[in-house]
PDB file of N, CA and C in Angstrom:
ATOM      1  N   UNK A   1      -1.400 -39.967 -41.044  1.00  0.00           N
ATOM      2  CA  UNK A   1      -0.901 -39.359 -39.816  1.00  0.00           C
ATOM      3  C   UNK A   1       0.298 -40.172 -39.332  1.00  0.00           C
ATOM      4  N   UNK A   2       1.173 -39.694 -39.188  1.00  0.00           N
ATOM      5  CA  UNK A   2       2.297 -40.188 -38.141  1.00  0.00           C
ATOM      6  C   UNK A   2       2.542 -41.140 -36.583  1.00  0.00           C
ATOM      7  N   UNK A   3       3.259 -41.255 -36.752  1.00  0.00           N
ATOM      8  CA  UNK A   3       3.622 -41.345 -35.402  1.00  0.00           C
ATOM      9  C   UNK A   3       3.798 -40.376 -34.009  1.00  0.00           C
ATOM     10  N   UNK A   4       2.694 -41.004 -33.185  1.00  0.00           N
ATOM     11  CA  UNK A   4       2.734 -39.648 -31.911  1.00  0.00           C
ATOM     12  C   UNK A   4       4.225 -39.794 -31.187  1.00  0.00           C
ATOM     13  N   UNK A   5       4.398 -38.613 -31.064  1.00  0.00           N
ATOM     14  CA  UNK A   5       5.455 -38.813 -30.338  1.00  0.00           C
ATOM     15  C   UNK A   5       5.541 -38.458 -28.736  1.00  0.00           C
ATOM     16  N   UNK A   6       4.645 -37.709 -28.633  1.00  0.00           N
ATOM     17  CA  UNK A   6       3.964 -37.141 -27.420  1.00  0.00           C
ATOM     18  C   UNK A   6       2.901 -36.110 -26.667  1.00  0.00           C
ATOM     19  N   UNK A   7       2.220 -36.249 -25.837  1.00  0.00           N
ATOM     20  CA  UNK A   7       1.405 -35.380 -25.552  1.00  0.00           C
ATOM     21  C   UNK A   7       1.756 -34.473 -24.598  1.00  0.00           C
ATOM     22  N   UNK A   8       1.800 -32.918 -24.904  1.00  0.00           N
ATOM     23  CA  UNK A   8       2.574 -31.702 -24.452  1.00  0.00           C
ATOM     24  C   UNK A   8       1.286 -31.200 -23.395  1.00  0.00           C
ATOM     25  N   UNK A   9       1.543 -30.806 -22.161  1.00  0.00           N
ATOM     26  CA  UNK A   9       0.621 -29.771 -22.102  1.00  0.00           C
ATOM     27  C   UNK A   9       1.569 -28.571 -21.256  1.00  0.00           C
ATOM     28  N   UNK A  10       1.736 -27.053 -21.481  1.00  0.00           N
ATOM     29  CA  UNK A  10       1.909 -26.447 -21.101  1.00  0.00           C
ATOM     30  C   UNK A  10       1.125 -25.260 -20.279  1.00  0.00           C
ATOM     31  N   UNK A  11       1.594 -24.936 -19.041  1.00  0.00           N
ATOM     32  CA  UNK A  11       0.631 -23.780 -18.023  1.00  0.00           C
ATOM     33  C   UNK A  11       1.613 -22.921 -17.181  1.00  0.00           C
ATOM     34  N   UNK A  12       1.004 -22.201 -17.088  1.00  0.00           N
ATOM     35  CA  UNK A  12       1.795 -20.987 -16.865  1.00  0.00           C
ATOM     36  C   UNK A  12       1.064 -20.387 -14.981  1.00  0.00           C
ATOM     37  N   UNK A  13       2.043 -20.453 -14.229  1.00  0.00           N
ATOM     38  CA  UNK A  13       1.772 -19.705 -12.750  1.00  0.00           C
ATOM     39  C   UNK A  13       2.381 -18.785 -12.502  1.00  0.00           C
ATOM     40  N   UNK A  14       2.436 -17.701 -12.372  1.00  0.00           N
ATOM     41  CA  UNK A  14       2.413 -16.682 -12.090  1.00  0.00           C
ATOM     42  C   UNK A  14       3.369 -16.100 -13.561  1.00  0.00           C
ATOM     43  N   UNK A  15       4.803 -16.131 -13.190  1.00  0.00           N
ATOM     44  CA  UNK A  15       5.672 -15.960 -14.469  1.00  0.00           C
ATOM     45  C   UNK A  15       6.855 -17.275 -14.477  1.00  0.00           C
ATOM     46  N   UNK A  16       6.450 -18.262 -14.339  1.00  0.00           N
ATOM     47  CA  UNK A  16       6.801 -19.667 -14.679  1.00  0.00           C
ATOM     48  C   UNK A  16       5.916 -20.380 -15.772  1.00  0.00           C
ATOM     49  N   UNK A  17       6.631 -20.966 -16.759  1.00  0.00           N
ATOM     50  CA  UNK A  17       5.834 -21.709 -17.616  1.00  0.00           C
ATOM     51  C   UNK A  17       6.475 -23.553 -16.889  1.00  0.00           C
ATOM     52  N   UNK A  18       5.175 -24.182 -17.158  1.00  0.00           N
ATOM     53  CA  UNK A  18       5.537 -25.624 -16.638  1.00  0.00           C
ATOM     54  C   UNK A  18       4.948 -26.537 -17.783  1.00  0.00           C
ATOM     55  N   UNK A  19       5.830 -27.393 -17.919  1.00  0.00           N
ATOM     56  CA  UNK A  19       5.391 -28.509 -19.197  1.00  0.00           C
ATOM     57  C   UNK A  19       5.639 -29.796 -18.419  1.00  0.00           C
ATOM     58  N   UNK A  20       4.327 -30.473 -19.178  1.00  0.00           N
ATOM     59  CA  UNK A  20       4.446 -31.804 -19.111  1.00  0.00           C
ATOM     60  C   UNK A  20       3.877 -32.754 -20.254  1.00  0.00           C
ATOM     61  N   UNK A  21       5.334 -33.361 -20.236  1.00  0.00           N
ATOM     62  CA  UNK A  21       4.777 -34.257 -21.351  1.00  0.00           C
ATOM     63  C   UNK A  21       5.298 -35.560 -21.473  1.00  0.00           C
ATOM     64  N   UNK A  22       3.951 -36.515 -21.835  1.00  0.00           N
ATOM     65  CA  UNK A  22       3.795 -37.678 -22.184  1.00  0.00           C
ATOM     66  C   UNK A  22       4.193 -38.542 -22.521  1.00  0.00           C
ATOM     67  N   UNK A  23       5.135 -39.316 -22.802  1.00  0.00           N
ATOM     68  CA  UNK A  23       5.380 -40.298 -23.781  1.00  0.00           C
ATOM     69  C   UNK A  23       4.360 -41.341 -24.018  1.00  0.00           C
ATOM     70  N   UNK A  24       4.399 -41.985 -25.217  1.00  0.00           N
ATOM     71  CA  UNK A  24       4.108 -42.944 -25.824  1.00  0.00           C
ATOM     72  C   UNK A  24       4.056 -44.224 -24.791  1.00  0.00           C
ATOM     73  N   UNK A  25       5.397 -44.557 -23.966  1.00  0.00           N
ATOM     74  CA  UNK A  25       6.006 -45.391 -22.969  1.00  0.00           C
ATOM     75  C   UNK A  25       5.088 -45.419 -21.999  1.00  0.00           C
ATOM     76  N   UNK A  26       3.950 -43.782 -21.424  1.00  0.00           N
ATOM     77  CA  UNK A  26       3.650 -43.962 -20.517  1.00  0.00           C
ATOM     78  C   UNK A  26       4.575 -42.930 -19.266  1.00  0.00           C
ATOM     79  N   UNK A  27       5.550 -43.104 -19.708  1.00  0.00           N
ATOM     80  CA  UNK A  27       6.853 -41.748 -18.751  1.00  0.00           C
ATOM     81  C   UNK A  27       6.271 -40.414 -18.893  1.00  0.00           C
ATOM     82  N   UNK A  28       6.459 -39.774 -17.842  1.00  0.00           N
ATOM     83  CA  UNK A  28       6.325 -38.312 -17.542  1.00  0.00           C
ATOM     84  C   UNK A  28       7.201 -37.822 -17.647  1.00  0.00           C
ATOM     85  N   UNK A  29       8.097 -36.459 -18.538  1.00  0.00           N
ATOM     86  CA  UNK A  29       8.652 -35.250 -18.133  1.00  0.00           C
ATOM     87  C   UNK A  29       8.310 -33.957 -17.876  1.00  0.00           C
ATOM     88  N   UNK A  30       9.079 -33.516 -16.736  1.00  0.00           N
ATOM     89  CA  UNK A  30       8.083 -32.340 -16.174  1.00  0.00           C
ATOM     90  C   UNK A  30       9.115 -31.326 -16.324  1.00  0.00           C
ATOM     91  N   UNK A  31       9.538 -30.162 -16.753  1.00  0.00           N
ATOM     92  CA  UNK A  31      10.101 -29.326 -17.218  1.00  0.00           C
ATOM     93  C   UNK A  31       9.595 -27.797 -16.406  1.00  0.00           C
ATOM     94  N   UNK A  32      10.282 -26.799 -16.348  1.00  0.00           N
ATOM     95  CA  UNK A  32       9.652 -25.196 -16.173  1.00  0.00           C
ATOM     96  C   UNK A  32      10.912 -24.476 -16.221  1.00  0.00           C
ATOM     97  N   UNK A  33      10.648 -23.135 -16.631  1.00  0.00           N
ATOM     98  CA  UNK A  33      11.293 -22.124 -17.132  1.00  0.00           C
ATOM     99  C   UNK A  33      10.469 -20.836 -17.090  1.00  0.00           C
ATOM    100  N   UNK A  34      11.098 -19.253 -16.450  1.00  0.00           N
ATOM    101  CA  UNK A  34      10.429 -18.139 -16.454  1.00  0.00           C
ATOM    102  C   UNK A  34      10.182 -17.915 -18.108  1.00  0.00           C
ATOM    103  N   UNK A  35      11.309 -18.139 -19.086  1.00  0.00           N
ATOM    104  CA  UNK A  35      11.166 -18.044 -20.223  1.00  0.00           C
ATOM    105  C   UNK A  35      10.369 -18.805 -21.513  1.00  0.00           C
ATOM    106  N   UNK A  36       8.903 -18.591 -21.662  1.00  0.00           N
ATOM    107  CA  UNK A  36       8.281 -19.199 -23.075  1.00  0.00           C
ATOM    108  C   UNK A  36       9.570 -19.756 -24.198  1.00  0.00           C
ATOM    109  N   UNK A  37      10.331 -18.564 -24.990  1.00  0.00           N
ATOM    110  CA  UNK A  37      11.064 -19.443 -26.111  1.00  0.00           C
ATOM    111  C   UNK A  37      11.594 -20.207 -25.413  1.00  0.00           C
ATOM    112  N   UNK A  38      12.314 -20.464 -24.134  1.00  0.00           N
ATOM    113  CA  UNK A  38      13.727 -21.297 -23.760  1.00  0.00           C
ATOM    114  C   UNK A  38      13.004 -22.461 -23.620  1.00  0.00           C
ATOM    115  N   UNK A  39      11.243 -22.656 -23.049  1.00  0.00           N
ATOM    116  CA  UNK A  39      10.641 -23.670 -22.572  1.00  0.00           C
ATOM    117  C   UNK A  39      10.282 -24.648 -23.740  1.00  0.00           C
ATOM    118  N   UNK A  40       9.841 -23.880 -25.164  1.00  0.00           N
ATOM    119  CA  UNK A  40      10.137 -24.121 -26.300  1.00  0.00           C
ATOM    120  C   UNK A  40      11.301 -25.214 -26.911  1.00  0.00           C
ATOM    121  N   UNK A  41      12.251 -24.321 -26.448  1.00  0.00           N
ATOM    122  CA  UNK A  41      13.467 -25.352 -26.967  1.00  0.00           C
ATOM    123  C   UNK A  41      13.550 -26.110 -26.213  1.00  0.00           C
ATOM    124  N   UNK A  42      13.609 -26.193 -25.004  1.00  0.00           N
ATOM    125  CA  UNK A  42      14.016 -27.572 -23.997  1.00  0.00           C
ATOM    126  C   UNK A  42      12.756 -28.779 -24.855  1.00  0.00           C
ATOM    127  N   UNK A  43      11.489 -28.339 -24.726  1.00  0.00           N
ATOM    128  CA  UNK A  43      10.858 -29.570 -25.899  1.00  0.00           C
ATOM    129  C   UNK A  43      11.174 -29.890 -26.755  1.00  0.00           C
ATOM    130  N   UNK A  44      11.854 -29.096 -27.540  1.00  0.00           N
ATOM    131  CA  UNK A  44      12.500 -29.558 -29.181  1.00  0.00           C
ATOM    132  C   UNK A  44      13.604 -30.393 -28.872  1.00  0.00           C
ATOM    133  N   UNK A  45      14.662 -29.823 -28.068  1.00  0.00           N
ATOM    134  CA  UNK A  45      15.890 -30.428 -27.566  1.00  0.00           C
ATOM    135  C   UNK A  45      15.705 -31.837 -26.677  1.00  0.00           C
ATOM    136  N   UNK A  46      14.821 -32.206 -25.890  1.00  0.00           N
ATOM    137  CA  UNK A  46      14.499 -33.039 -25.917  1.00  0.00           C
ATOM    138  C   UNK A  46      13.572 -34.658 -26.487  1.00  0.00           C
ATOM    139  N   UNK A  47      13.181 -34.252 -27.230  1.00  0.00           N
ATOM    140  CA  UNK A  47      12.134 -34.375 -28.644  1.00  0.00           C
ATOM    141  C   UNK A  47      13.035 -34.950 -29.616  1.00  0.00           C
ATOM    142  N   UNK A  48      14.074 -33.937 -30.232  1.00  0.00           N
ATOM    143  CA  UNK A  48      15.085 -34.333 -30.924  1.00  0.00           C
ATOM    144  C   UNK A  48      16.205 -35.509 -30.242  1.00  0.00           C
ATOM    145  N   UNK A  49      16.409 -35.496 -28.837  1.00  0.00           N
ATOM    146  CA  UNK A  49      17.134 -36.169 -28.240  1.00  0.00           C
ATOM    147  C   UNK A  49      16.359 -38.106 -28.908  1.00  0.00           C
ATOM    148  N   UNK A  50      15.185 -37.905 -28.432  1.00  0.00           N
ATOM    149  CA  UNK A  50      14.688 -39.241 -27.773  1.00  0.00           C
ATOM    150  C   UNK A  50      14.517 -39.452 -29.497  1.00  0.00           C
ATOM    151  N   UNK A  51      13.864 -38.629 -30.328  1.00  0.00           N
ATOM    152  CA  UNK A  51      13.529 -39.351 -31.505  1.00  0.00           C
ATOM    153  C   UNK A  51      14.694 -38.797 -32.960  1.00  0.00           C
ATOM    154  N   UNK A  52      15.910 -38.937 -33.017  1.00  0.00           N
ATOM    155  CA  UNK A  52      16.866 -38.431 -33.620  1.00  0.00           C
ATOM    156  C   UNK A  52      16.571 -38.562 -35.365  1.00  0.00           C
ATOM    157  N   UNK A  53      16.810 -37.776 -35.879  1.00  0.00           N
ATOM    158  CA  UNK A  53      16.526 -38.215 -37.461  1.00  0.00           C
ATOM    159  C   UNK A  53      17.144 -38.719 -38.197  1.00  0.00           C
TER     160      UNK A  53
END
């Protein structure tokens, strides 16, 4: 198994999706978007930011 990179949890209120996720560090990012795919990419896009290949 890898390296965690973080723990995601996503929930949804009314027609807002809200994410939060974890780092490794202990840091919180808290994210939301009416749109599922866009909420999607903002995790990848940030994800990719912090851990670059």
């Amino acid at each position: 198994m890898g390296e965690k990179l973080a723990e995601i949890e996503i929930s949804k209120d009314g027609e807002v999706y809200y994410v939060r996720m974890t780092l490794p560090s202990g840091d919180m990012v808290t994210m939301e978007n009416e749109s599922f795919e866009e909420i999607l990419e903002q995790i990848a896009n940030d994800l990719e930011d912090r851990y670059p290949a």
